[in-house]
PDB file of N, CA and C in Angstrom:
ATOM      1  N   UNK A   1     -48.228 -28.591 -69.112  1.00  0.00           N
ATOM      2  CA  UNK A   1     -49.249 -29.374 -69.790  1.00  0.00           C
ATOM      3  C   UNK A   1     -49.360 -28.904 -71.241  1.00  0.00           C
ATOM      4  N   UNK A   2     -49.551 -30.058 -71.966  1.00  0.00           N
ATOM      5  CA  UNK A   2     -49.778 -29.637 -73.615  1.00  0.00           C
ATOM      6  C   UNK A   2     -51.076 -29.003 -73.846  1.00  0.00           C
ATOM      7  N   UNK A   3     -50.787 -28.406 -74.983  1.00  0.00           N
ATOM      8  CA  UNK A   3     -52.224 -27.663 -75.594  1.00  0.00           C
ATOM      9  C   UNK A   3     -53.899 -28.646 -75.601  1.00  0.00           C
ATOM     10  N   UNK A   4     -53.350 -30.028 -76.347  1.00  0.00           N
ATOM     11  CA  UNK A   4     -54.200 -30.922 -76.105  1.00  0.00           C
ATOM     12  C   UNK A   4     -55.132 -31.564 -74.655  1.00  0.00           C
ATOM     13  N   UNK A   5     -54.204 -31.411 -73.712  1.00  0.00           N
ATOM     14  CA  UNK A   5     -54.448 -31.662 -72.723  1.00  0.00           C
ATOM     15  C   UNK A   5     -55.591 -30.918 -72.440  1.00  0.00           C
ATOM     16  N   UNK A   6     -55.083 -29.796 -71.947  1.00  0.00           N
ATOM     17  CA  UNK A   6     -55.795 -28.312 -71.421  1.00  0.00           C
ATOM     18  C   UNK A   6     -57.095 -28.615 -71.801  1.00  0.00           C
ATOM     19  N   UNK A   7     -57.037 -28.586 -73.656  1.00  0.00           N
ATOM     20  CA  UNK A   7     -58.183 -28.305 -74.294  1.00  0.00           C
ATOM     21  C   UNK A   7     -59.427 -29.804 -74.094  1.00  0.00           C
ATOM     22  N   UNK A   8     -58.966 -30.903 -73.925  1.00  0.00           N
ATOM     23  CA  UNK A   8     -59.412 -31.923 -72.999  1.00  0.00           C
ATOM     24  C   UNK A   8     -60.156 -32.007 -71.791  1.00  0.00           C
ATOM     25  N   UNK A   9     -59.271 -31.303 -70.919  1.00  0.00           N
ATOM     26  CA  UNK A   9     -60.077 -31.119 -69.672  1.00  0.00           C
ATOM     27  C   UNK A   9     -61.004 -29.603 -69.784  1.00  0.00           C
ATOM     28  N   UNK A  10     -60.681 -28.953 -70.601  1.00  0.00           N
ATOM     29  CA  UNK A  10     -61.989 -27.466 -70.387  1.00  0.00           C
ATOM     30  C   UNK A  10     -63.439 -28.178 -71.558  1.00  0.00           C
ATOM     31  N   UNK A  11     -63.083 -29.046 -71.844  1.00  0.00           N
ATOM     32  CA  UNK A  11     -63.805 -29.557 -73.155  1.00  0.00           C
ATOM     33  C   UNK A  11     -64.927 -30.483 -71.617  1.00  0.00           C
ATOM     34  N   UNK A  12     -64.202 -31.360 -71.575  1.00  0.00           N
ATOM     35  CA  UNK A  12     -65.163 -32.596 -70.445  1.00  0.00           C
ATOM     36  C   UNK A  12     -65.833 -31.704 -69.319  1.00  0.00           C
ATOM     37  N   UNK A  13     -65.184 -30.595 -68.782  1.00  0.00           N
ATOM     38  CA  UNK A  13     -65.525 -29.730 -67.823  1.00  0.00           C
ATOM     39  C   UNK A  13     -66.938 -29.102 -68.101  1.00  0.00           C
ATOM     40  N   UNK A  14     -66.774 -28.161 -69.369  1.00  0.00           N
ATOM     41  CA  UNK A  14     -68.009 -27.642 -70.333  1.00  0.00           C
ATOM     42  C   UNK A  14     -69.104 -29.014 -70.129  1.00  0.00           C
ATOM     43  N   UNK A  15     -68.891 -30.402 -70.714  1.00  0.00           N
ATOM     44  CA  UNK A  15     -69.873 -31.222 -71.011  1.00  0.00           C
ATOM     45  C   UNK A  15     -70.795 -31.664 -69.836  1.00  0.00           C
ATOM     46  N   UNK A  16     -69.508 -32.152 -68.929  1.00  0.00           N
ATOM     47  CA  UNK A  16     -70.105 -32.193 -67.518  1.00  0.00           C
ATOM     48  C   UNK A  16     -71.285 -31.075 -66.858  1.00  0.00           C
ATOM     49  N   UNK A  17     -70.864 -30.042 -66.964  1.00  0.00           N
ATOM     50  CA  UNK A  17     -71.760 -29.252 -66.735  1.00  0.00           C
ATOM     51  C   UNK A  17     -73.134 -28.731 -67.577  1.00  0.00           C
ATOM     52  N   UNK A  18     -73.093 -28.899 -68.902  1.00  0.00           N
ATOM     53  CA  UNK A  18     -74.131 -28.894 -69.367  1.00  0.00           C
ATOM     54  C   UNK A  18     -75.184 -30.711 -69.096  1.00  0.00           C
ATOM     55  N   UNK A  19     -74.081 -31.168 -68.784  1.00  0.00           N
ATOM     56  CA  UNK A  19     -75.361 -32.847 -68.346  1.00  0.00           C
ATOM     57  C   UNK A  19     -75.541 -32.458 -67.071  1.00  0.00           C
ATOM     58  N   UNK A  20     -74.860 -31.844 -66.302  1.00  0.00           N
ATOM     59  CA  UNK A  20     -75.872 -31.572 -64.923  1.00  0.00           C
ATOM     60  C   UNK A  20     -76.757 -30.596 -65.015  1.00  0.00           C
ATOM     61  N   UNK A  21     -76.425 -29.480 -65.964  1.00  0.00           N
ATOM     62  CA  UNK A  21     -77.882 -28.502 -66.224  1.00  0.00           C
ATOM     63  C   UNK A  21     -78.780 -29.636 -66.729  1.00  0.00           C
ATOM     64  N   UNK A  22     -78.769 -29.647 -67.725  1.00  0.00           N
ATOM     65  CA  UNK A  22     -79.760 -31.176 -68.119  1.00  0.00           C
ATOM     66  C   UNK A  22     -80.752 -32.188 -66.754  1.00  0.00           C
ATOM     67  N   UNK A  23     -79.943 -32.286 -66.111  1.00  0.00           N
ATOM     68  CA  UNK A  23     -80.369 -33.094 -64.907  1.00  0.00           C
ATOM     69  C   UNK A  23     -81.208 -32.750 -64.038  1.00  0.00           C
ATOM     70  N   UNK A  24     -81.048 -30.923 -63.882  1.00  0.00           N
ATOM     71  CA  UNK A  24     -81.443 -30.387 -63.009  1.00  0.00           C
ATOM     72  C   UNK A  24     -82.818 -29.391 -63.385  1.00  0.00           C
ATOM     73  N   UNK A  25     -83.141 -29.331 -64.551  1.00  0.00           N
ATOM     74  CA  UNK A  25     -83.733 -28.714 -64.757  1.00  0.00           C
ATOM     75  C   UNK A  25     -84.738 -28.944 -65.902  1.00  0.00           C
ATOM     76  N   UNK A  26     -85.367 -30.182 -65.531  1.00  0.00           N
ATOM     77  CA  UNK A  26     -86.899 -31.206 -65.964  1.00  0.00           C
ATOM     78  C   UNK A  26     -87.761 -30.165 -66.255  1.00  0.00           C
ATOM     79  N   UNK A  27     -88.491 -29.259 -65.446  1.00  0.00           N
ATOM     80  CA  UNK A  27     -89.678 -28.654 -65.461  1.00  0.00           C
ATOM     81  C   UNK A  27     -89.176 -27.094 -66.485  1.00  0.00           C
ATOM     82  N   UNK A  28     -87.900 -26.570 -65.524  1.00  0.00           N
ATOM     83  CA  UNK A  28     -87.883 -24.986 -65.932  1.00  0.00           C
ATOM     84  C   UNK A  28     -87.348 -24.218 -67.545  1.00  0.00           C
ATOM     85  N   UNK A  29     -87.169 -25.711 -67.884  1.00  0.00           N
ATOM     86  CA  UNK A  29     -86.526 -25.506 -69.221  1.00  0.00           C
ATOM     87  C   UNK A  29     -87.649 -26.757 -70.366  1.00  0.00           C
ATOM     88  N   UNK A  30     -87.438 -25.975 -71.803  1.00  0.00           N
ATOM     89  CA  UNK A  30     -88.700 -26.445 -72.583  1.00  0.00           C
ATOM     90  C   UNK A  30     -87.564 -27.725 -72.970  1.00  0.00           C
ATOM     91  N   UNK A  31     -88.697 -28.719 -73.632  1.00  0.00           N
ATOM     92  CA  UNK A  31     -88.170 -29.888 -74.331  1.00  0.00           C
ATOM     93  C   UNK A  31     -86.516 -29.662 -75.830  1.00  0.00           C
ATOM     94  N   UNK A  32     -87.190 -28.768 -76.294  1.00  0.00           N
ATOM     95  CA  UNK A  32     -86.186 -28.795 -77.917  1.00  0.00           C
ATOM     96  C   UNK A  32     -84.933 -28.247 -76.141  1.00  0.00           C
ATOM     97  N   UNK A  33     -85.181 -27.132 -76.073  1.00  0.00           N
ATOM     98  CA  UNK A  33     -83.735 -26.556 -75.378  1.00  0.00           C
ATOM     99  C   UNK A  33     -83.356 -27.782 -74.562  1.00  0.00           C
ATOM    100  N   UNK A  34     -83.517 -28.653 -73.935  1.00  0.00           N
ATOM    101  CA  UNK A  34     -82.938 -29.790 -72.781  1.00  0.00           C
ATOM    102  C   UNK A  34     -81.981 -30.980 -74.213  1.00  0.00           C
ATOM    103  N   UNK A  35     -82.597 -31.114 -75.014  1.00  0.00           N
ATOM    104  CA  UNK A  35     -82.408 -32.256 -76.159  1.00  0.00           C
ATOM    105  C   UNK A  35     -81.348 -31.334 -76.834  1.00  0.00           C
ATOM    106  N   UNK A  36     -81.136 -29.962 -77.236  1.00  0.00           N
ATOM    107  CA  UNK A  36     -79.544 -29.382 -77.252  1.00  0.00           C
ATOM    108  C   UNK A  36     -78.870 -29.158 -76.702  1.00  0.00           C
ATOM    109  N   UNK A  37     -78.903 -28.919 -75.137  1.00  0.00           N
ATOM    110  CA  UNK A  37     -78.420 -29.257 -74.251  1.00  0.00           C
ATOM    111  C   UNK A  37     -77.957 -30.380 -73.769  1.00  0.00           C
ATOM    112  N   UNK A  38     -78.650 -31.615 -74.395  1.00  0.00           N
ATOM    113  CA  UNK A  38     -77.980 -33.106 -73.804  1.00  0.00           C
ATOM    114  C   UNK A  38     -76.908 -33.586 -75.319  1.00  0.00           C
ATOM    115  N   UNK A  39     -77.262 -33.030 -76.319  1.00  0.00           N
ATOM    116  CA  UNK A  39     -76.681 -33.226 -77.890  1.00  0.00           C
ATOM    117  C   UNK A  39     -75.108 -32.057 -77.322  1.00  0.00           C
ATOM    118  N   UNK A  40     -75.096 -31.291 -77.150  1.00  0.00           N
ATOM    119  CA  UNK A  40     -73.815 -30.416 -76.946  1.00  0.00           C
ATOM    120  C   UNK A  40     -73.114 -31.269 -76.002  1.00  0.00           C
ATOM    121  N   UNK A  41     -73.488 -31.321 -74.728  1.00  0.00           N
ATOM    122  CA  UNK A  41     -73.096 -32.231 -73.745  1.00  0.00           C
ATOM    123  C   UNK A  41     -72.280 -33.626 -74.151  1.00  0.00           C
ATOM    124  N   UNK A  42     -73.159 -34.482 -74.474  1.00  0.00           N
ATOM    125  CA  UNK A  42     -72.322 -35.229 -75.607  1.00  0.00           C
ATOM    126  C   UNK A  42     -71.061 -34.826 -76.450  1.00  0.00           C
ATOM    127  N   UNK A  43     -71.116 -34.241 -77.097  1.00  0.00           N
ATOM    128  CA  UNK A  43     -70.260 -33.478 -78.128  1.00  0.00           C
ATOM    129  C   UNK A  43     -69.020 -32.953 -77.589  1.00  0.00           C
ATOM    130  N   UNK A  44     -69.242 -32.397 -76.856  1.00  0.00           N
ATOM    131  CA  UNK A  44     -68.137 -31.999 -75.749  1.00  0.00           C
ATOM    132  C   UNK A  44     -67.062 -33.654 -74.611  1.00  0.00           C
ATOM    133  N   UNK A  45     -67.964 -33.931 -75.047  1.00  0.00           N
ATOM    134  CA  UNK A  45     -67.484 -34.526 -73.900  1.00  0.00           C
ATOM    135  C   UNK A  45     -66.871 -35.775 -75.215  1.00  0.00           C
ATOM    136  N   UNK A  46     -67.330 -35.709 -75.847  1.00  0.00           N
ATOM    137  CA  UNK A  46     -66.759 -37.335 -76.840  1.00  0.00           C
ATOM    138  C   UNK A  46     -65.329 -35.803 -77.756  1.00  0.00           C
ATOM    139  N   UNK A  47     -65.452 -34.543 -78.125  1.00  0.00           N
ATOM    140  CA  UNK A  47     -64.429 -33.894 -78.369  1.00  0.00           C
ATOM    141  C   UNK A  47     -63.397 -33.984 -77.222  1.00  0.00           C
ATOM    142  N   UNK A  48     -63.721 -33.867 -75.724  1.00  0.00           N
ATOM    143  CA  UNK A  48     -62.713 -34.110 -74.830  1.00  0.00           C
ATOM    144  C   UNK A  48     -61.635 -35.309 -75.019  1.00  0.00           C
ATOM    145  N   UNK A  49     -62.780 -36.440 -74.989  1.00  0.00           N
ATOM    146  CA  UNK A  49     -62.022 -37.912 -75.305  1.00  0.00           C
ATOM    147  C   UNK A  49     -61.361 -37.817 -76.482  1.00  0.00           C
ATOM    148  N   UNK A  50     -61.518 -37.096 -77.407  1.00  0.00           N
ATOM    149  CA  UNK A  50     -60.166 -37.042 -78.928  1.00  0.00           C
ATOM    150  C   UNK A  50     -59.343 -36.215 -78.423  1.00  0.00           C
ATOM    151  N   UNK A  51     -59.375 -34.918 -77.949  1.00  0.00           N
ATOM    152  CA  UNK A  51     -58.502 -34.344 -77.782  1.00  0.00           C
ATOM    153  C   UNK A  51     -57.229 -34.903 -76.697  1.00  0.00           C
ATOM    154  N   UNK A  52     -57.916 -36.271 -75.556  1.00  0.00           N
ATOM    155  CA  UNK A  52     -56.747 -37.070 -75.038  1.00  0.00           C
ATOM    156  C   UNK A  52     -56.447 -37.839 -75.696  1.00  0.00           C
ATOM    157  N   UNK A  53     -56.882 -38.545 -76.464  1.00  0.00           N
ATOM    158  CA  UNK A  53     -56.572 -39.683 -77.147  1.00  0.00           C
ATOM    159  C   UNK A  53     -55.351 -38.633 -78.169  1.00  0.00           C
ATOM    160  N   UNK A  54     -55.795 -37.776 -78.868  1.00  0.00           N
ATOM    161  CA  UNK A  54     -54.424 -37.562 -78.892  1.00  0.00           C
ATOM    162  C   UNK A  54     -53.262 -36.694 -78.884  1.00  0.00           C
ATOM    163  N   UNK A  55     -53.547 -36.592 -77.312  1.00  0.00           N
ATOM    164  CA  UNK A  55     -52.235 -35.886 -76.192  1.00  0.00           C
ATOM    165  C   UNK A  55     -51.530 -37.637 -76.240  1.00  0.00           C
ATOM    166  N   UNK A  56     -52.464 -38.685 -75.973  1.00  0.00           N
ATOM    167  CA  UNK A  56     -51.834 -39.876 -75.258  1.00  0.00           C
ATOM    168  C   UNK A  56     -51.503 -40.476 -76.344  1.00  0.00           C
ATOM    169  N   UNK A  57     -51.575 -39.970 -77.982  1.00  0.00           N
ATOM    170  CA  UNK A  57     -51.073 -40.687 -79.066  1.00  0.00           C
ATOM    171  C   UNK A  57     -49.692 -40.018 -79.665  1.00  0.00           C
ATOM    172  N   UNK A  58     -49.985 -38.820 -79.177  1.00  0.00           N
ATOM    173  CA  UNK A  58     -48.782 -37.570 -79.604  1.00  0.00           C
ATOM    174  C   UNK A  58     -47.811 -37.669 -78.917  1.00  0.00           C
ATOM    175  N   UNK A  59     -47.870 -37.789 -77.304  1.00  0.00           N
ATOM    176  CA  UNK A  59     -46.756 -38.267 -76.505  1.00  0.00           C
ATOM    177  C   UNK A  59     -46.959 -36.938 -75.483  1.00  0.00           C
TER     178      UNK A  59
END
């Protein structure tokens, strides 16, 4: 597997898991920390989608 790849799937992996912390944890965690937590999440996960887009543009 290419470098891109890899870094793709540990990228969506990271995001995924910070939107299920997000999900799971309404009460035990304050407002600002959940709203950087859902902003990273994002981020990760839309960096995942470039980093395939281009494994799948690079070849």
């Amino acid at each position: 597997m290419s470098t891109p790849t890899v870094l793709s799937i540990v990228f969506f992996i990271a995001g995924f898991l910070m939107a299920l912390t997000y999900a799971s944890n309404k009460r035990k965690m304050g407002a600002s920390r959940r709203r950087i937590l859902l902003i990273m999440s994002i981020f990760m996960t839309s960096l995942s989608a470039s980093f395939l887009l281009y494994s799948m543009y690079r070849g």
